[in-house]
N, C-alpha and C. Protein backbone atom coordinates (compact mmCIF):
# COMPACT_ATOMS: atom_id res chain seq x y z
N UNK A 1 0.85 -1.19 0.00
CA UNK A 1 0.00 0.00 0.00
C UNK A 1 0.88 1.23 0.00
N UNK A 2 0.96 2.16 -0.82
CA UNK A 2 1.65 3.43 -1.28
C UNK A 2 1.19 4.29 -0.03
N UNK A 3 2.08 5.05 0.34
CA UNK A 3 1.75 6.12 1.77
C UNK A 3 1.20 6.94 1.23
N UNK A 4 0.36 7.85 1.94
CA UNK A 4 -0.24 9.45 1.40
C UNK A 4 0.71 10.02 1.27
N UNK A 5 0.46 11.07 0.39
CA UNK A 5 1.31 12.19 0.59
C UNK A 5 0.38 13.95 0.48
N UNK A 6 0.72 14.37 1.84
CA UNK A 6 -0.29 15.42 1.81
C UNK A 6 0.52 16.98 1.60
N UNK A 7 -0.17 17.57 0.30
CA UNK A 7 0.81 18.84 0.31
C UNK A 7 -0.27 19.77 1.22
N UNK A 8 1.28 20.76 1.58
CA UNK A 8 0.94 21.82 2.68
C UNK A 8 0.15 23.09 1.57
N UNK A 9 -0.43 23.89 2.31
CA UNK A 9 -0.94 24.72 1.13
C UNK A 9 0.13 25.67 0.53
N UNK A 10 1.54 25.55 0.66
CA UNK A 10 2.37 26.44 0.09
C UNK A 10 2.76 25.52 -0.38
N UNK A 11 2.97 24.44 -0.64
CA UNK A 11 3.12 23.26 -1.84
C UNK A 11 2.62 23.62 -3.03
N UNK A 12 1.02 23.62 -2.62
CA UNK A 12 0.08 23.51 -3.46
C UNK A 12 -0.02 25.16 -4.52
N UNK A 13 0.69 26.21 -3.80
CA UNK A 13 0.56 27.55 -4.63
C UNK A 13 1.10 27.59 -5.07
N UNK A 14 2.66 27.38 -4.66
CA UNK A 14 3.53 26.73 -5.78
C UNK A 14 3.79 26.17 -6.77
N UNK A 15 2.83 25.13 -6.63
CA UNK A 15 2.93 24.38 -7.51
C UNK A 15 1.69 24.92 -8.68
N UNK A 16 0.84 25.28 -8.13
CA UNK A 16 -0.14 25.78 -9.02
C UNK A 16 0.64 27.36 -9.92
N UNK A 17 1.07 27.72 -9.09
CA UNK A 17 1.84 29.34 -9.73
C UNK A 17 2.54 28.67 -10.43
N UNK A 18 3.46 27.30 -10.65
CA UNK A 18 4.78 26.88 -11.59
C UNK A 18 4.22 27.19 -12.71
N UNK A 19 3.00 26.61 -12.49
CA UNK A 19 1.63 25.62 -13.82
C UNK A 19 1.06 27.13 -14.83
N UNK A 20 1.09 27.84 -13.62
CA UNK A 20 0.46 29.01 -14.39
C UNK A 20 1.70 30.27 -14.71
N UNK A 21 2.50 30.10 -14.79
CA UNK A 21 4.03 30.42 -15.45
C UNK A 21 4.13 29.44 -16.77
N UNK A 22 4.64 28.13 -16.32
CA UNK A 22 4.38 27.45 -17.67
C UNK A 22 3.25 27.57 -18.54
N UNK A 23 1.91 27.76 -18.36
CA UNK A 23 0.61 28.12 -19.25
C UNK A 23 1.12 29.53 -19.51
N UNK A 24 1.92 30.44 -19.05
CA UNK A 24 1.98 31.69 -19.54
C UNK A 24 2.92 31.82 -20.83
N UNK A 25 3.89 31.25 -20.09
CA UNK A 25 5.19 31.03 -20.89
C UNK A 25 4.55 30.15 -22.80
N UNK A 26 3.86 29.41 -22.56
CA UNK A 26 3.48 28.72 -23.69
C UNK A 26 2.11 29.66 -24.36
N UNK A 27 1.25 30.14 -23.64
CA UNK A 27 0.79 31.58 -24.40
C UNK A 27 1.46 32.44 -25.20
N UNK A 28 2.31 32.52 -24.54
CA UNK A 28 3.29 33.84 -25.05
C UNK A 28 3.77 33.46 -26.20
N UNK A 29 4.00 32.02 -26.57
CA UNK A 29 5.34 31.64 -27.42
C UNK A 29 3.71 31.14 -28.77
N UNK A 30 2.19 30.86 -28.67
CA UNK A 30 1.29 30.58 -29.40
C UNK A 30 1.42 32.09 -30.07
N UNK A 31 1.08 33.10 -29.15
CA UNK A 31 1.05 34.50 -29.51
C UNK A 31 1.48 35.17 -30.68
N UNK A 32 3.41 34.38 -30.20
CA UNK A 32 4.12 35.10 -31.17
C UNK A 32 3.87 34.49 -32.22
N UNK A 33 3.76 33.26 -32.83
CA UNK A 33 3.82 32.59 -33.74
C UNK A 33 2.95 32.87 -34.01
N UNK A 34 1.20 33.31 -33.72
CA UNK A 34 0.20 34.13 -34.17
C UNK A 34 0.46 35.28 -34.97
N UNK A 35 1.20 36.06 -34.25
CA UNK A 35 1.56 37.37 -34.86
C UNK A 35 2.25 37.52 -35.78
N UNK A 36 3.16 36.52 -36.06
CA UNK A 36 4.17 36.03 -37.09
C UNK A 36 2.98 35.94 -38.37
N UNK A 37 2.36 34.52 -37.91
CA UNK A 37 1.40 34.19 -38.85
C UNK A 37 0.79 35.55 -39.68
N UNK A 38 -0.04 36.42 -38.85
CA UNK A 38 -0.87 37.70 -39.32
C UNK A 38 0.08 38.14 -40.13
N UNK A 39 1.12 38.07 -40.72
CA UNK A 39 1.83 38.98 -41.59
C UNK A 39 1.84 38.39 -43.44
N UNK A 40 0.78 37.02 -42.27
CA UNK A 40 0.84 36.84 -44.40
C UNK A 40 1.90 35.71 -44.62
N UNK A 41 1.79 35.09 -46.09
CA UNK A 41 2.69 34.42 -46.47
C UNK A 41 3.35 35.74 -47.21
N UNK A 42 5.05 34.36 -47.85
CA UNK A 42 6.03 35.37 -48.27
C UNK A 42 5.97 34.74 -49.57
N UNK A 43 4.95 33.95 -50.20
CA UNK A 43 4.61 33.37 -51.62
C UNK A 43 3.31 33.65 -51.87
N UNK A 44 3.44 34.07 -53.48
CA UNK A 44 2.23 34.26 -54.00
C UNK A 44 2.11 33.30 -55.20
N UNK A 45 0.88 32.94 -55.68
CA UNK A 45 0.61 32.11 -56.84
C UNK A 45 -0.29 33.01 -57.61
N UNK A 46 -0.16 33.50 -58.35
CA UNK A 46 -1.05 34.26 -59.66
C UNK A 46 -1.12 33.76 -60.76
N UNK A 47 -2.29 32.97 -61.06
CA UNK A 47 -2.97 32.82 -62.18
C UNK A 47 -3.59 33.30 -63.50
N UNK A 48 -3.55 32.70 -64.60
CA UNK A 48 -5.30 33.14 -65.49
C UNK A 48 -5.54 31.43 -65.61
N UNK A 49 -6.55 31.07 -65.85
CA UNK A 49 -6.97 29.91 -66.25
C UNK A 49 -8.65 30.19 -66.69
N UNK A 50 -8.73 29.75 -67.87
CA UNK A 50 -9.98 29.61 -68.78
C UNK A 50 -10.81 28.13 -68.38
N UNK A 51 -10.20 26.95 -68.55
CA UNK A 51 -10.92 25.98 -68.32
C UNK A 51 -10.68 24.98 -67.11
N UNK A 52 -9.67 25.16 -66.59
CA UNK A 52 -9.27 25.03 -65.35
C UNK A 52 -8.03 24.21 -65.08
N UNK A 53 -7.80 23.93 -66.18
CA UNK A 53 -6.10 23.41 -65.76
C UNK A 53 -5.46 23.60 -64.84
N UNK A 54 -4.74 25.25 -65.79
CA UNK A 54 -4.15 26.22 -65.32
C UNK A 54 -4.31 26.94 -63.20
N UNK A 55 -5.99 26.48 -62.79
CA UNK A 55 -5.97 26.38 -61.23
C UNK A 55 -6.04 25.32 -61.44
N UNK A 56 -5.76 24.44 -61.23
CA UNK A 56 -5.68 23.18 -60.95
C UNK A 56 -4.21 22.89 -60.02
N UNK A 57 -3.39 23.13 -61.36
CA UNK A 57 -1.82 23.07 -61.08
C UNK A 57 -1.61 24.65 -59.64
N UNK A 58 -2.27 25.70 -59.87
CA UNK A 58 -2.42 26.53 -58.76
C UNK A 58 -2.40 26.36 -57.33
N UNK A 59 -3.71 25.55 -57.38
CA UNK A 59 -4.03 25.77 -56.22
C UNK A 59 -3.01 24.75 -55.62
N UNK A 60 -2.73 23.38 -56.29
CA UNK A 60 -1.48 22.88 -55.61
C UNK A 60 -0.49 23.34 -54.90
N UNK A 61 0.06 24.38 -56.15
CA UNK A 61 1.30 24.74 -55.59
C UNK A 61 0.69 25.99 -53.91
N UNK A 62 -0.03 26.11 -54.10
CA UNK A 62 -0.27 27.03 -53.22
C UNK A 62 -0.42 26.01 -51.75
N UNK A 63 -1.30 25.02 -52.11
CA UNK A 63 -1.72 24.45 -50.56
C UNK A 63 -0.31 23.95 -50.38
N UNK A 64 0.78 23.60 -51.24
CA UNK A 64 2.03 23.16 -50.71
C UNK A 64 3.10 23.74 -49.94
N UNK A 65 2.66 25.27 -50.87
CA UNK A 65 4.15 26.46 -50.36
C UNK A 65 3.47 26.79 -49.11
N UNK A 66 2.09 27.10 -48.75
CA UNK A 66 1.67 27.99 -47.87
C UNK A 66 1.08 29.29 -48.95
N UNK A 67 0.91 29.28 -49.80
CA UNK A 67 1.13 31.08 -50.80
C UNK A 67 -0.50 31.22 -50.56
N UNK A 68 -0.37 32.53 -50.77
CA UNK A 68 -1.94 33.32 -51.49
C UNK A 68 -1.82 33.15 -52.91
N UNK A 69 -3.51 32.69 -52.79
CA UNK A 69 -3.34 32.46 -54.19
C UNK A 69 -4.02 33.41 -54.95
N UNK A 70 -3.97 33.86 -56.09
CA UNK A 70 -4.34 35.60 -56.48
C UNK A 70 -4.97 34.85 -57.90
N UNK A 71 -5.92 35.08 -58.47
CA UNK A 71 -6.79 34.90 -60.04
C UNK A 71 -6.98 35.90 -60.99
N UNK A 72 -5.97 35.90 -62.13
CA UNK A 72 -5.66 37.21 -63.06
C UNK A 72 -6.95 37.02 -63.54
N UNK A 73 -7.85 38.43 -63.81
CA UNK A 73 -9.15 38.19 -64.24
C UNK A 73 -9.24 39.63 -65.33
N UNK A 74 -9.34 40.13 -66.20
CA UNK A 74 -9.34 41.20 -67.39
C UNK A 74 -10.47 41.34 -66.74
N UNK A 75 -10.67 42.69 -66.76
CA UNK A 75 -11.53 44.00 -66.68
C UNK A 75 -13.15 43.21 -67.10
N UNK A 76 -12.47 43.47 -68.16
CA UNK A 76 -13.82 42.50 -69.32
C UNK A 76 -13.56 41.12 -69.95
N UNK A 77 -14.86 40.14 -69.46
CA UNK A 77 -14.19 39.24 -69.85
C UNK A 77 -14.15 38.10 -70.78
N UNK A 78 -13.28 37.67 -71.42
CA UNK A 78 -13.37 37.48 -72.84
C UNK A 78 -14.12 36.33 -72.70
N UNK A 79 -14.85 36.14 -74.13
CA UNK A 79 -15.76 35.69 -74.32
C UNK A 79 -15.67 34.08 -74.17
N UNK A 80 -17.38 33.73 -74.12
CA UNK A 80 -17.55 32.23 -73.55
C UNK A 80 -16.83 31.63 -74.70
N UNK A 81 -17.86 31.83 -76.17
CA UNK A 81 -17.17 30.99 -77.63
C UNK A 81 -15.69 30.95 -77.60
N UNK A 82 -15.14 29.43 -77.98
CA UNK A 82 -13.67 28.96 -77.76
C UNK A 82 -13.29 30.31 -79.28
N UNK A 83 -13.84 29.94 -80.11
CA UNK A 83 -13.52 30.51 -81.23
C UNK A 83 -13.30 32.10 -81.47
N UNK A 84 -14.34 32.91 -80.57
CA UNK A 84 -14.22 34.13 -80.35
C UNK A 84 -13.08 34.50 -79.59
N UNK A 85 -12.91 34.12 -78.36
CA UNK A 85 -11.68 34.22 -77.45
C UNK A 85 -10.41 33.42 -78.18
N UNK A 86 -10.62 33.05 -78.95
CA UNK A 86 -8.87 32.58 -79.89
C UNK A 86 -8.80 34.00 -80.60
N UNK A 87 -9.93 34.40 -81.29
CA UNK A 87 -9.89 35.55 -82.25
C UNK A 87 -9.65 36.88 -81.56
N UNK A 88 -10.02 37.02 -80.29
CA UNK A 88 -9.93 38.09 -79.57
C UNK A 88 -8.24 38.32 -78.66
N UNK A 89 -8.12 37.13 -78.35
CA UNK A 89 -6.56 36.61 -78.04
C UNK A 89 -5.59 37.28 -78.97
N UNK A 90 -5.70 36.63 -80.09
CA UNK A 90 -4.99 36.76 -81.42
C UNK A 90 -4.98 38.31 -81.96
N UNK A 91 -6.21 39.18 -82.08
CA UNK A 91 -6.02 40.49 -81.90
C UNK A 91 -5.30 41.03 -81.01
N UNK A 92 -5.41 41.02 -79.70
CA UNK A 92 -4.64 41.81 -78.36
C UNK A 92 -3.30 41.65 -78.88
N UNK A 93 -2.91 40.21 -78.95
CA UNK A 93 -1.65 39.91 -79.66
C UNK A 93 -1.05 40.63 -81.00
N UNK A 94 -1.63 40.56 -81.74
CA UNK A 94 -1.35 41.27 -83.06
C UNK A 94 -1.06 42.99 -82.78
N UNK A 95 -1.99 43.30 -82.13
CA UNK A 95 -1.97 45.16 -81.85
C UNK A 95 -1.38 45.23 -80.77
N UNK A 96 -0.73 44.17 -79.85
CA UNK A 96 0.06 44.77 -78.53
C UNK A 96 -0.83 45.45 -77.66
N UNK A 97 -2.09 44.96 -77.58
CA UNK A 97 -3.12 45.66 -76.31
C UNK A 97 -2.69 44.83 -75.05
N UNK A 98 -2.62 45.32 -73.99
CA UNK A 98 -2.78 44.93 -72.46
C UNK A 98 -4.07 45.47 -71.64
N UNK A 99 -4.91 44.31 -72.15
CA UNK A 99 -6.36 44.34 -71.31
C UNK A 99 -6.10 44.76 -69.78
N UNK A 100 -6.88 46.11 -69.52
CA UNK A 100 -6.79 46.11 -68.38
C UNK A 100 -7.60 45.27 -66.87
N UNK A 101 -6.78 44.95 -65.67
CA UNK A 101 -6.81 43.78 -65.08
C UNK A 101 -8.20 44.06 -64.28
N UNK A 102 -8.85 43.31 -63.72
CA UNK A 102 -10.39 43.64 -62.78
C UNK A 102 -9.85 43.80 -61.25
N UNK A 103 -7.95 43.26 -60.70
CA UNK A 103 -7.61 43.48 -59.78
C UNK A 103 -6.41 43.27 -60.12
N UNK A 104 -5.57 44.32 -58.88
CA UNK A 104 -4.57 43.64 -58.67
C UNK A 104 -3.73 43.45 -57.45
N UNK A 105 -3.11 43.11 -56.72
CA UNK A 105 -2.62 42.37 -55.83
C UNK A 105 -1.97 44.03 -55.02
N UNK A 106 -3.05 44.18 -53.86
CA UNK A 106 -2.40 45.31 -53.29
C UNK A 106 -1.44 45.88 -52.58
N UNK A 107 -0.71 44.24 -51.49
CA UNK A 107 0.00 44.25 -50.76
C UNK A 107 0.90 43.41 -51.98
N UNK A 108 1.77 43.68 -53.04
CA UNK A 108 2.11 42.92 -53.65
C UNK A 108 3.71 42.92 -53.28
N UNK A 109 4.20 44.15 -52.50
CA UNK A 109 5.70 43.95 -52.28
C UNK A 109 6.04 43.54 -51.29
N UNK A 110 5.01 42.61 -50.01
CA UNK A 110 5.08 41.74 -49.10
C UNK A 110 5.54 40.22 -49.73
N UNK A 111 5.49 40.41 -51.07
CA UNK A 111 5.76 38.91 -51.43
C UNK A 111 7.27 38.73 -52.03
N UNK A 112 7.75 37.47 -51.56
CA UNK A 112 9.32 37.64 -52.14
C UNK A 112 9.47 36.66 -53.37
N UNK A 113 8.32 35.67 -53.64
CA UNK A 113 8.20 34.70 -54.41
C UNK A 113 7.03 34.44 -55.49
N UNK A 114 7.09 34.93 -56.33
CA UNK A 114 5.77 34.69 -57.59
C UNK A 114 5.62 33.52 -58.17
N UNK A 115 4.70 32.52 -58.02
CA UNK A 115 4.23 31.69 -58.83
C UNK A 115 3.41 32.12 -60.16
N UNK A 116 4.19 31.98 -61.35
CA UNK A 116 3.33 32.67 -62.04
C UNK A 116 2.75 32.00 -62.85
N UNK A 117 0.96 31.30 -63.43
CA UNK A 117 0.05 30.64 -63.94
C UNK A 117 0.00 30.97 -65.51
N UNK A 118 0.48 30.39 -66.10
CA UNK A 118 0.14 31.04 -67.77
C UNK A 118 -0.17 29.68 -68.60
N UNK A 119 -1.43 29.77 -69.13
CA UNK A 119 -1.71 28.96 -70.44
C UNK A 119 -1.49 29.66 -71.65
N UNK A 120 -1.11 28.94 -72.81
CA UNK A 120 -0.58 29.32 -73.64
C UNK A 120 -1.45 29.41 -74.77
N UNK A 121 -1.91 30.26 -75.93
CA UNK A 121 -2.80 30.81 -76.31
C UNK A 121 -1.90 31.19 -77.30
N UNK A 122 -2.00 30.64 -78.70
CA UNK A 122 -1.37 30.95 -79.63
C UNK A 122 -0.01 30.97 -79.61
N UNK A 123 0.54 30.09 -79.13
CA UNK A 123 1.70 29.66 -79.24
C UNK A 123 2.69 30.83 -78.15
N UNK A 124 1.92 31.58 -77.58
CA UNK A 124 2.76 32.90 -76.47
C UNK A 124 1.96 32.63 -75.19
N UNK A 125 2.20 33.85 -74.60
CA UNK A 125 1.83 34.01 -73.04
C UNK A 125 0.78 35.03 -73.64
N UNK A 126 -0.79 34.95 -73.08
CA UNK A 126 -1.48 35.96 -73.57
C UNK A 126 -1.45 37.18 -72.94
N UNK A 127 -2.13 38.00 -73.62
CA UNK A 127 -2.28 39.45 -73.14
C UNK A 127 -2.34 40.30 -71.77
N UNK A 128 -3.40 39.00 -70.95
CA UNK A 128 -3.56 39.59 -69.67
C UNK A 128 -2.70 38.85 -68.88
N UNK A 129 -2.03 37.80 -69.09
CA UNK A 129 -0.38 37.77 -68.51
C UNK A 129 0.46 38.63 -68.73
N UNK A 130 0.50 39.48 -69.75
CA UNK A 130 1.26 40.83 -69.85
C UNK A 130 1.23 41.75 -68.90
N UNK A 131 -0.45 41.70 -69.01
CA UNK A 131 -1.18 43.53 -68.07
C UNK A 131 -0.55 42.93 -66.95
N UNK A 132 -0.51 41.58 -65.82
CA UNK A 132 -0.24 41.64 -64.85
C UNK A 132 1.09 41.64 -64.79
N UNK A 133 2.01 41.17 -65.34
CA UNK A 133 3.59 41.65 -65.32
C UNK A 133 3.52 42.83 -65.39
N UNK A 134 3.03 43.86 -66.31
CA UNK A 134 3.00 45.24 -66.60
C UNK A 134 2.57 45.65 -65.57
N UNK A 135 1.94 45.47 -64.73
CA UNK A 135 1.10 45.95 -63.33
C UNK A 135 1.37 45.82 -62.07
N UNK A 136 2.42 44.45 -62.17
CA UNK A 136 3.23 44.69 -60.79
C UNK A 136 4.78 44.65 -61.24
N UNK A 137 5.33 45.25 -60.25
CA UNK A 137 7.08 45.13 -60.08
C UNK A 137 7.31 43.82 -59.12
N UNK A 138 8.01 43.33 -60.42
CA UNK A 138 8.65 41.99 -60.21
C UNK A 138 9.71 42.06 -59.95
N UNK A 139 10.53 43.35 -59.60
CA UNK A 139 12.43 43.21 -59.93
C UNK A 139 12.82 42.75 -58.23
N UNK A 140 13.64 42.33 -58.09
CA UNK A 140 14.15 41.58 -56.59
C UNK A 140 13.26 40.55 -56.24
N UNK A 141 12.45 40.05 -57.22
CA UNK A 141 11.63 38.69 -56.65
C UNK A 141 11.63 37.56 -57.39
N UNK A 142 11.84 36.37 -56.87
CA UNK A 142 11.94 35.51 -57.36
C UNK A 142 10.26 34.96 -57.87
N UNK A 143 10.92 34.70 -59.53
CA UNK A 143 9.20 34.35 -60.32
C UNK A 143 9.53 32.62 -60.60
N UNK A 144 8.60 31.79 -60.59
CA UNK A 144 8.46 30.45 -61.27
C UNK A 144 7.36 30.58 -61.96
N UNK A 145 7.95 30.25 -63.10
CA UNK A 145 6.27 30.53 -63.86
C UNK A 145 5.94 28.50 -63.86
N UNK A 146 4.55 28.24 -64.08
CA UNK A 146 4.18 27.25 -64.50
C UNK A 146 2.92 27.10 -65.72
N UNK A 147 3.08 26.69 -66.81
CA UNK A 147 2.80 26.83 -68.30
C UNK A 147 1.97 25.77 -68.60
N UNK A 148 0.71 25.50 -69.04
CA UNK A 148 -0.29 24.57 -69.35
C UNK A 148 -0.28 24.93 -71.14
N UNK A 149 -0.02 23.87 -71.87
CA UNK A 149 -0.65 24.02 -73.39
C UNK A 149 -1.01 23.06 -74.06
N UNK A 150 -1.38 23.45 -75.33
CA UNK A 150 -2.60 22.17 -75.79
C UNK A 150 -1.79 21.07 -76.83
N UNK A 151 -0.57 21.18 -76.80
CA UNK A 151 0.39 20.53 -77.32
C UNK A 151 1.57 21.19 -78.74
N UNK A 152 1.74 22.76 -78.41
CA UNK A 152 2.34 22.69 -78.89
C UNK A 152 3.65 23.32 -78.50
N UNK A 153 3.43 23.04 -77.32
CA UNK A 153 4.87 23.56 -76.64
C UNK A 153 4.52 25.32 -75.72
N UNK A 154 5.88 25.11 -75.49
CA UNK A 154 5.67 26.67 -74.92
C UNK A 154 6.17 27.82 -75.67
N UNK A 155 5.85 28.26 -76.79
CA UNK A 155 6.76 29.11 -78.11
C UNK A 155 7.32 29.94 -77.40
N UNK A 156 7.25 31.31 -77.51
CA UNK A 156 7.76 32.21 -77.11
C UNK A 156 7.66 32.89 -75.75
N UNK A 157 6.36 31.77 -74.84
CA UNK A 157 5.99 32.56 -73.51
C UNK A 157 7.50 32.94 -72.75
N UNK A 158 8.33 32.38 -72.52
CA UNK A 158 9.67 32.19 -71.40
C UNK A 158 10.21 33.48 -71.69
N UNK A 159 10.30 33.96 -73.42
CA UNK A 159 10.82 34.79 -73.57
C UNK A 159 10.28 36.05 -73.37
N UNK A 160 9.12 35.82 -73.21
CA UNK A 160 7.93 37.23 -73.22
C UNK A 160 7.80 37.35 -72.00
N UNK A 161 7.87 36.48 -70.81
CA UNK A 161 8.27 36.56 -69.36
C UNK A 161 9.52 37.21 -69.14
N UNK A 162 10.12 36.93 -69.65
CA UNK A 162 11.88 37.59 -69.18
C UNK A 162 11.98 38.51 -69.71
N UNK A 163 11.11 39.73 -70.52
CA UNK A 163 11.18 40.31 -71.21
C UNK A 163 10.55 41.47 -70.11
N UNK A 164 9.25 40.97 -69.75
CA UNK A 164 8.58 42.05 -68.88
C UNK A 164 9.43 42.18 -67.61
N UNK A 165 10.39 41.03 -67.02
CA UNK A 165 10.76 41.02 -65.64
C UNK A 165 11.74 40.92 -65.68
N UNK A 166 12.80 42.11 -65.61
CA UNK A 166 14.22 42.39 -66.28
C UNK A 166 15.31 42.27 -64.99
N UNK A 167 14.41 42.68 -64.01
CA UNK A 167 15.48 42.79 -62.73
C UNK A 167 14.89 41.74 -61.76
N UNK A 168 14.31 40.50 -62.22
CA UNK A 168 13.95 39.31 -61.16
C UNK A 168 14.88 38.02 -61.42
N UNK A 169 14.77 37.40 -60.38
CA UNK A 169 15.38 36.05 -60.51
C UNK A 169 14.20 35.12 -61.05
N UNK A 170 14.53 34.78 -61.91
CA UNK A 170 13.33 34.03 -62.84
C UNK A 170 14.37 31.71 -63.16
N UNK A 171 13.45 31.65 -62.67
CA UNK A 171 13.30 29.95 -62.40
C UNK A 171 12.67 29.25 -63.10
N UNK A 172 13.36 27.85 -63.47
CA UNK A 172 13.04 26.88 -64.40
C UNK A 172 11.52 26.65 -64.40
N UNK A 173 10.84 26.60 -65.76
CA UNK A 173 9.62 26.53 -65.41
C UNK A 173 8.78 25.05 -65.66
N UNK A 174 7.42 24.55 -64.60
CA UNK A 174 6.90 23.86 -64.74
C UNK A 174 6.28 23.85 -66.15
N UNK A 175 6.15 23.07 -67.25
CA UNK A 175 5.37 22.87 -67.90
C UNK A 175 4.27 21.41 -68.07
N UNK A 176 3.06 21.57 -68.81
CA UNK A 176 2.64 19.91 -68.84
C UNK A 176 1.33 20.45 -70.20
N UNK A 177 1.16 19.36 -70.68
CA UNK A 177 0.31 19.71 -71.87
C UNK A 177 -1.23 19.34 -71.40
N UNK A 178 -2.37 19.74 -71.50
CA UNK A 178 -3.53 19.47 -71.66
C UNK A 178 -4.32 19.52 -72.10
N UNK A 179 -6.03 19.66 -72.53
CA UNK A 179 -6.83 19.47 -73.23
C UNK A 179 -6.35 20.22 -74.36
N UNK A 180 -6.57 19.60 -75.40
CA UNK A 180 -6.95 20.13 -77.04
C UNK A 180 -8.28 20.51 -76.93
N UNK A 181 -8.34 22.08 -77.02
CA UNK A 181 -9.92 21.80 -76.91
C UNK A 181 -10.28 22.62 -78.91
N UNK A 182 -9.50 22.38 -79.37
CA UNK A 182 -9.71 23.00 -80.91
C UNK A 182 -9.68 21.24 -81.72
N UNK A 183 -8.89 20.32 -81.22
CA UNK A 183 -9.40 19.37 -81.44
C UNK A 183 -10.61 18.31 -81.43
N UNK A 184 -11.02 19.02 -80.20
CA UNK A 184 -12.30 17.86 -79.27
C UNK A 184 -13.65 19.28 -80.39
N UNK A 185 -13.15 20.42 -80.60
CA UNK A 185 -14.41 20.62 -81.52
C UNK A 185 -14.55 20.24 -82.74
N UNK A 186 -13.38 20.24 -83.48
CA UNK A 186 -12.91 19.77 -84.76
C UNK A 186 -13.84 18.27 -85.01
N UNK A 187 -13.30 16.99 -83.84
CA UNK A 187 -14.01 15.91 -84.07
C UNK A 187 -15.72 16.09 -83.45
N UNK A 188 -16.28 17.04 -83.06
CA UNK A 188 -17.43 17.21 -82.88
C UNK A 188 -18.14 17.85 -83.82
N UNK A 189 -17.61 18.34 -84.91
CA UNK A 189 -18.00 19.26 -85.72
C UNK A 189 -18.36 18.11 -87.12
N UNK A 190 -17.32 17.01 -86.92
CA UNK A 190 -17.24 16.80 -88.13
C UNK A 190 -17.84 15.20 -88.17
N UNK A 191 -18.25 14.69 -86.36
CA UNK A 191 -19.06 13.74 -86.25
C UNK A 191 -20.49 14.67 -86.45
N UNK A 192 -21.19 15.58 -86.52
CA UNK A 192 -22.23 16.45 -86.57
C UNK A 192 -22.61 16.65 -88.42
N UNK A 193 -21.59 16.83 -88.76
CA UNK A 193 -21.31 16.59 -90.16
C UNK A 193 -21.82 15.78 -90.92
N UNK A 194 -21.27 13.97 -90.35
CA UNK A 194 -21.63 13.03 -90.90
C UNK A 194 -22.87 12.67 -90.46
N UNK A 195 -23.27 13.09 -89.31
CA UNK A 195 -24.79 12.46 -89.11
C UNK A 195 -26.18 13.23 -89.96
N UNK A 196 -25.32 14.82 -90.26
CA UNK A 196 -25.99 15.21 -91.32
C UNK A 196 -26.87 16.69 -90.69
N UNK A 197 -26.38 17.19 -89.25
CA UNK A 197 -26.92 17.97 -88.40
C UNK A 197 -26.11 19.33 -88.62
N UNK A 198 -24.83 18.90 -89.08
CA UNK A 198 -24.17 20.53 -88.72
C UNK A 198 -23.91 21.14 -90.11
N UNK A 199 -22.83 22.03 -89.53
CA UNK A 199 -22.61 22.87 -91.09
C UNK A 199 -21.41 22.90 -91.15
C-alpha cells in the first residue's frame, strides 16, 4: 500500500503558480507565432486559367508552399465561344493591347516569391499575362512561372516573361500539356457533319 502524501498549502501555490508560469510562458510563445502568422505568407501564386487546368496546377502549388493564391481576371471578360476568345486573343496579340486587369494584388511587395500561372494561347503568353507583369514590379523577386498548353509547346511565352521582368530572378519553369480543346471541336464538328446535323 503506497503512503499518502499530503501537500501543505504552500506546496500547493507553488505548484499551481509553476503551472500558471508554464501556461503563460506557452501563451506567449502561441502569440508570437500568431503574430508572425498575421503577416501573411512570403509566396504568391497568380494565375489566369480559362478551363481550369491552369488552377488546378495553382491551387497545388499554393496548398504546398503555404502562398496566397491571387486569379488574373481582365476587366472585361473574354468571351464564352472557344472561337471568339482565340480571335480576340490573337487580336490583343497582333496590336500589342494589355487588357486592363479587374484586380490587382495590393499588398504585392510583401511577397518575395511569384508563382506565375500562364496557359498558352497561340503559341505565347497571352495578353492579360502581360497587363499583370506590366502591373506589378517583379524586380528583386523571385518568379516560377508554371505553363499549361494544348500541345504545342511553350513558343515564345519564357521569352515574353523575361522580357517584362528584367530585374527578377526568374526559375526553371513547370510545364505539362492538356486538353486540345480546338481538337475535341474539330471531331465534334465533323461527327455532326456526318450524321448530317451541322454545317
Amino acid at each position: 500500500m503506497k503512503p499518502t502524501t499530503t501537500l501543505s498549502r504552500r506546496q500547493a501555490l507553488k505548484g499551481t503558480l509553476g503551472l500558471s508560469l508554464a501556461a503563460r510562458e506557452v501563451a506567449s510563445v502561441i502569440e508570437a507565432r500568431a503574430a508572425t502568422s498575421t503577416a501573411g505568407p512570403s509566396t504568391l501564386v497568380a494565375y489566369f486559367s480559362r478551363t481550369g487546368n491552369t488552377r488546378l496546377i495553382a491551387t497545388q502549388i499554393a496548398r504546398a508552399c503555404g502562398a496566397r493564391l491571387f486569379r488574373i481576371e481582365p476587366r472585361e471578360a473574354y468571351p464564352e465561344d472557344y472561337e471568339e476568345q482565340v480571335e480576340q486573343a490573337e487580336d490583343e496579340r497582333r496590336r500589342g493591347l494589355l487588357p486592363p486587369l479587374q484586380a490587382s494584388v495590393s499588398d504585392f511587395d510583401a511577397f518575395d516569391t511569384v508563382y506565375l500561372g500562364i496557359p498558352i494561347w497561340g503559341t505565347t503568353a497571352l495578353s492579360v499575362v502581360r497587363s499583370f507583369l506590366r502591373t506589378h514590379d517583379i524586380s528583386g523577386k523571385t518568379l516560377v512561372p508554371f505553363i499549361t498548353h494544348g500541345g504545342y509547346g511553350l513558343g515564345n511565352s519564357l521569352a515574353v516573361v523575361a522580357e517584362h521582368v528584367p530585374g527578377a530572378r526568374l526559375l526553371d519553369a513547370f510545364s505539362k500539356q492538356c486538353d486540345q480543346e480546338f481538337q475535341t471541336l474539330r471531331e465534334v464538328t465533323e461527327w455532326l457533319q456526318a450524321a448530317g446535323t451541322g454545317r
